[in-house]
Protein backbone atom coordinates (compact mmCIF):
# COMPACT_ATOMS: atom_id res chain seq x y z
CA UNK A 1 -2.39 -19.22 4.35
CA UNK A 2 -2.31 -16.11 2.39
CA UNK A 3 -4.47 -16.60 -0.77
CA UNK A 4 -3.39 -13.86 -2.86
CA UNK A 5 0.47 -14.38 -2.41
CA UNK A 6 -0.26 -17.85 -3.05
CA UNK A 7 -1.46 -17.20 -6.21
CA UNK A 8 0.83 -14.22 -7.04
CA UNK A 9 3.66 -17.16 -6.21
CA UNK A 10 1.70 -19.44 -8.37
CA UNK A 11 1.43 -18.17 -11.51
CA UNK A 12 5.25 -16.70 -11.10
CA UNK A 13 6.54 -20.13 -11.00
CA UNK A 14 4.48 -21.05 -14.19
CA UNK A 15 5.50 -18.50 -15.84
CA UNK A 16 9.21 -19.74 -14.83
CA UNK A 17 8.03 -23.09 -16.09
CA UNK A 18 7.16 -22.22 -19.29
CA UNK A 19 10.30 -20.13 -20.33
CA UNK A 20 12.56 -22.67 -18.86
CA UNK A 21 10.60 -25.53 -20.60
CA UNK A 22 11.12 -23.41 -23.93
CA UNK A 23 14.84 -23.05 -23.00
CA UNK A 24 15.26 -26.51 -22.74
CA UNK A 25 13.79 -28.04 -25.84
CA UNK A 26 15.76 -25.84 -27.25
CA UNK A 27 18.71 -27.05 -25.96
CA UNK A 28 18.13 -30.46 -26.03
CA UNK A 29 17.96 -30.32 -29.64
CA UNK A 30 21.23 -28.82 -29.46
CA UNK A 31 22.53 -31.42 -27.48
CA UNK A 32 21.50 -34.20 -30.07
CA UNK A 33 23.30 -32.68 -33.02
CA UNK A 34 25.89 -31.33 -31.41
CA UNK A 35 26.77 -33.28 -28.45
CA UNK A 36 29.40 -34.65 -27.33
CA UNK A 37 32.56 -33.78 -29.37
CA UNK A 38 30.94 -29.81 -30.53
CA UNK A 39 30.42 -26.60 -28.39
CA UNK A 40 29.70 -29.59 -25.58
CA UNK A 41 30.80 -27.32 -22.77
CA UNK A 42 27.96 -24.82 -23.55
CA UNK A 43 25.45 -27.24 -24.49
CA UNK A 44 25.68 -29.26 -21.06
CA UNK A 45 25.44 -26.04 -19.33
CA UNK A 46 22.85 -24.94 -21.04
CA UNK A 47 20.90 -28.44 -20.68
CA UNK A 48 21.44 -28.34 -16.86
CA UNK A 49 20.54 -24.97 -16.27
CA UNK A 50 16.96 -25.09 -17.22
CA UNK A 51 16.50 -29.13 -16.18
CA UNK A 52 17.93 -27.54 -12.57
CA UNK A 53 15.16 -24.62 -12.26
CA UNK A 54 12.53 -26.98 -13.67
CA UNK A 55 13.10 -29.85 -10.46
CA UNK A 56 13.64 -26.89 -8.44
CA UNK A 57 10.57 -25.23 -9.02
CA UNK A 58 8.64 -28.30 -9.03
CA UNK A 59 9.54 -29.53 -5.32
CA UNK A 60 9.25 -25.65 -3.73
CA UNK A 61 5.49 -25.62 -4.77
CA UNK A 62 5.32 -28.43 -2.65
CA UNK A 63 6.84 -27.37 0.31
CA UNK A 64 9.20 -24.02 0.76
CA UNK A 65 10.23 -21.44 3.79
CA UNK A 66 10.87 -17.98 3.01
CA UNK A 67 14.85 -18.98 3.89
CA UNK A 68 15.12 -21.92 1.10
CA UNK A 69 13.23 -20.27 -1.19
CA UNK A 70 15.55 -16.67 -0.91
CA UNK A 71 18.17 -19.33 -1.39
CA UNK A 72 17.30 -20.85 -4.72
CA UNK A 73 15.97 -17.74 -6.09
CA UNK A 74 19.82 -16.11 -5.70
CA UNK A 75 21.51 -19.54 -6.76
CA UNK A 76 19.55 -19.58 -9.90
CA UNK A 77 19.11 -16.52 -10.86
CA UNK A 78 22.78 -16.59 -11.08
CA UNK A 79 23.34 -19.46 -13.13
CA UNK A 80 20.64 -17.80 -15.77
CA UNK A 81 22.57 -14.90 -15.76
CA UNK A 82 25.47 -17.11 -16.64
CA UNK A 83 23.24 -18.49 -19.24
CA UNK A 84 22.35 -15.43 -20.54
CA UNK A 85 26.16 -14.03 -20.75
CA UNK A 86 27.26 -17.20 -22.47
CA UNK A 87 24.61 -16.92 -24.75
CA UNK A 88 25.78 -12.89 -25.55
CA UNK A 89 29.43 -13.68 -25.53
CA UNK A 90 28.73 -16.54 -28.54
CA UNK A 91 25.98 -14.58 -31.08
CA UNK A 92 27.16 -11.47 -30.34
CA UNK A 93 26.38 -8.87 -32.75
CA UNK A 94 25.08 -11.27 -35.51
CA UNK A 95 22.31 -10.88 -37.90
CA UNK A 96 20.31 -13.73 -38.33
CA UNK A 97 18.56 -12.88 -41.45
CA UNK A 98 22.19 -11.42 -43.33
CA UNK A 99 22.53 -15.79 -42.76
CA UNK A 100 21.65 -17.07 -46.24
CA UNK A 101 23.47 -19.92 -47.01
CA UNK A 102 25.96 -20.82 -44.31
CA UNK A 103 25.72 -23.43 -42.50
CA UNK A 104 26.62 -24.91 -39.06
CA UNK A 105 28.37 -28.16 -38.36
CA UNK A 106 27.06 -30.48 -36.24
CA UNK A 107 28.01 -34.32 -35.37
CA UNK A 108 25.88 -35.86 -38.50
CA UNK A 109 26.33 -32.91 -41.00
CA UNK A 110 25.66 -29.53 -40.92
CA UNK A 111 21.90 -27.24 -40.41
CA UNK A 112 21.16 -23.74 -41.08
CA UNK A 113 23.09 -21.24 -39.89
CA UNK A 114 19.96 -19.10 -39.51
CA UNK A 115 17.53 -21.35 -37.73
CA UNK A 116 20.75 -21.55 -35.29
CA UNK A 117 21.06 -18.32 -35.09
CA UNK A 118 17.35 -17.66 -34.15
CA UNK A 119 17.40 -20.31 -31.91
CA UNK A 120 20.23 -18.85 -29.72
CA UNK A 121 18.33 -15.34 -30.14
CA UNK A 122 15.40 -17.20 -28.71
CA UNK A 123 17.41 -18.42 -25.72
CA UNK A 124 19.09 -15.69 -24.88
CA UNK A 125 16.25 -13.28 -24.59
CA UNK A 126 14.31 -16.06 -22.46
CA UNK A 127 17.45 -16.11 -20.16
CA UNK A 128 17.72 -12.87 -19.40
CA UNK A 129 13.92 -12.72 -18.94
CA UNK A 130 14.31 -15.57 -16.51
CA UNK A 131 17.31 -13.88 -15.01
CA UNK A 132 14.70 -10.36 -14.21
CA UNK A 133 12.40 -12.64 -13.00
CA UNK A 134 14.33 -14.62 -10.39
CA UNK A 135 15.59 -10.52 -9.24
CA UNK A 136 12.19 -9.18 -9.10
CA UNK A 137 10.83 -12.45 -6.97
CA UNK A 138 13.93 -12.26 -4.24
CA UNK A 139 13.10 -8.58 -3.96
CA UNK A 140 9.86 -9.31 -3.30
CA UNK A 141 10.45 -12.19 -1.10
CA UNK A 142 12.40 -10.39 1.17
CA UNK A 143 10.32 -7.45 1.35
CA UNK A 144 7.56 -9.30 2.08
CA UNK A 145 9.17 -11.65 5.10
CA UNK A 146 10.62 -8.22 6.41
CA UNK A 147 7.06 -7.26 6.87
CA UNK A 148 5.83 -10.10 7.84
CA UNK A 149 8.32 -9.91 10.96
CA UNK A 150 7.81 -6.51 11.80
CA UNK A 151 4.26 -7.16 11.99
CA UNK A 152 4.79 -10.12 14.70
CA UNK A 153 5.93 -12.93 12.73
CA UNK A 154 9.72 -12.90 14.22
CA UNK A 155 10.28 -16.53 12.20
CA UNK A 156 8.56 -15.73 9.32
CA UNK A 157 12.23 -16.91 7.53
CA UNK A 158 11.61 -20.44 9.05
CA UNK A 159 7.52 -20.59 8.10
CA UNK A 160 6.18 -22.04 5.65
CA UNK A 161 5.78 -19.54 2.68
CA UNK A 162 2.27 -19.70 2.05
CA UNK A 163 1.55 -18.36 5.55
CA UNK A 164 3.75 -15.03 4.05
CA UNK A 165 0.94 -12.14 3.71
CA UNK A 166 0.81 -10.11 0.17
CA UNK A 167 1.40 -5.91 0.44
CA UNK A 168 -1.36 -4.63 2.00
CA UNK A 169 -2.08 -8.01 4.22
CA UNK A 170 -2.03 -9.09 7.49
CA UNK A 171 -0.22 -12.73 8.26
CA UNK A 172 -2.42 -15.11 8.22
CA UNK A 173 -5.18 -13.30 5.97
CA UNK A 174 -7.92 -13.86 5.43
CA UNK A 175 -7.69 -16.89 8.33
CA UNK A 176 -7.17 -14.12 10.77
CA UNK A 177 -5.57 -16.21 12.91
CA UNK A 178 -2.36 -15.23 12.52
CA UNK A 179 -1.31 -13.64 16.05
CA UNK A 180 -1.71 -15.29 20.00
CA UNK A 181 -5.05 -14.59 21.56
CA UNK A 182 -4.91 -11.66 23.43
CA UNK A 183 -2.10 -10.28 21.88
CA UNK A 184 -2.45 -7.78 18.77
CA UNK A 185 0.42 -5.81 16.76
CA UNK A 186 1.50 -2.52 17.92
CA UNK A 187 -0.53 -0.47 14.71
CA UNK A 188 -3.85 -1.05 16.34
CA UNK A 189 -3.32 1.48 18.97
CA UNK A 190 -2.08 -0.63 22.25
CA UNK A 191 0.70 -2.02 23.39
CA UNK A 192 0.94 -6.39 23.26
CA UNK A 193 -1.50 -7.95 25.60
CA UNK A 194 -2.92 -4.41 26.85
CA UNK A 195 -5.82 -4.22 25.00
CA UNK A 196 -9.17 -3.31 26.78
CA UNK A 197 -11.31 -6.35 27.76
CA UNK A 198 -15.00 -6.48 25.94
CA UNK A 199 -13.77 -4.57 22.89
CA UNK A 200 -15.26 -1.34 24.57
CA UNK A 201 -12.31 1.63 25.29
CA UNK A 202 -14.97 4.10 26.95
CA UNK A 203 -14.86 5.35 30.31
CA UNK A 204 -15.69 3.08 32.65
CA UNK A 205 -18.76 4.25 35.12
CA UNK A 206 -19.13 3.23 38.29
CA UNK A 207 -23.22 2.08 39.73
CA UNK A 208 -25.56 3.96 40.48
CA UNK A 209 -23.23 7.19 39.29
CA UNK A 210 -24.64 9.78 36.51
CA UNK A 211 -22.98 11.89 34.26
C-alpha cells in the first residue's frame, strides 16, 4: 500500500467525520423540537444527509476501490450541496444578532430566534465546507487513478484504494512491488520486458579482446 495517500485519505475522512458529526447534533436537536408536524421536510433531510456520509465514510475505510469511492464522493457531495442550498434558500440574508426577542415555534413552545439563527449559520457554512471537500477529494481521486494507470496499473479503478500511489509516487511505494518481474514502466528508459540483464547497459566485450 501507499503510506502517504493512506494517510492523506485518512485524516480527510476525519476531518469529514467531524463536520458531519457537528452537522448532525445539530440537527437532531432540530428534529426533537421541531419534528414531525414543523419544517419536517428540511429537518429529515437534513438528519439523513449527515447520518448517510457518516455510515458511508465509516464502511469505505474499511474496504474501497478507486470506482466506489469516485462514486460516493459525487453522490454525496451532491446531496451536501443540496444541504447547503436549502440551508441559503431558508436564512437568507438574516442577521442573527438584529434577533433580540423573537422567537421560533417549535412542537412544545417556542426558543430563541437567535440561537436558531446561529445554529443554521453554523450548518450552512459546515455544508458548504463539506460540499468543497467532497470536490477537492474526487479531483484528486481521479487524478491520482489516472496516474496510477498510465504508470502500469490499467485496473487501478477496480484495486483496492490503498494500493493508489500519492503525487510524486510510484504504485506500490514504498513496497516496490508494484509492477511484474521483469517488466518496468516506459519512464525508466526501455521498452516493457527489454531491459538489460545484470543491471549493467555497457558494451558488452567479447574474451580475450582489448580496447
Amino acid at each position: 500500500m501507499t503510506q502517504l495517500f493512506r494517510a492523506m485519505r485518512l485524516y480527510g475522512n476525519v476531518v469529514l467525520l467531524l463536520l458531519s458529526a457537528t452537522v448532525l447534533g445539530i440537527t437532531a436537536y432540530w428534529g426533537s423540537i421541531f419534528l414531525p408536524d414543523i419544517r419536517h421536510d428540511y429537518s429529515i433531510f437534513s438528519l439523513i444527509v449527515p447520518c448517510l456520509t457518516i455510515i458511508i465514510i465509516l464502511i469505505g475505510m474499511q474496504w474501497s476501490t478507486p470506482r466506489t469511492e469516485a462514486i460516493f464522493l459525487f453522490i454525496l457531495g451532491v446531496l451536501w450541496l443540496a444541504q447547503a442550498a436549502w440551508t441559503t434558500d431558508i436564512i437568507g440574508n438574516l442577521q442573527c444578532d438584529s434577533l433580540t426577542t423573537q422567537q421560533v415555534t417549535t412542537k412544545a413552545g417556542s426558543i430563541s430566534a437567535r440561537s436558531w439563527c446561529y445554529e443554521m449559520r453554523v450548518v450552512q457554512a459546515f455544508s458548504w465546507m463539506i460540499f468543497c471537500l467532497y470536490a477537492i477529494f474526487l479531483w484528486i481521486l481521479i487524478a491520482l487513478t489516472t496516474r496510477a494507470k498510465a504508470l502500469g496499473r490499467p485496473y487501478a479503478w477496480g484495486e483496492p484504494i490503498v494500493e493508489l500511489p500519492w503525487f510524486g509516487q510510484w504504485p506500490g511505494y514504498p513496497e516496490g512491488g508494484q509492477f511484474p518481474q521483469g517488466m518496468y514502466p516506459a519512464q525508466y528508459g526501455y521498452p516493457m520486458g527489454m531491459q538489460p540483464m545484470g543491471g549493467y547497459a555497457g558494451p558488452q566485450i567479447a574474451p580475450g579482446l582489448r580496447l
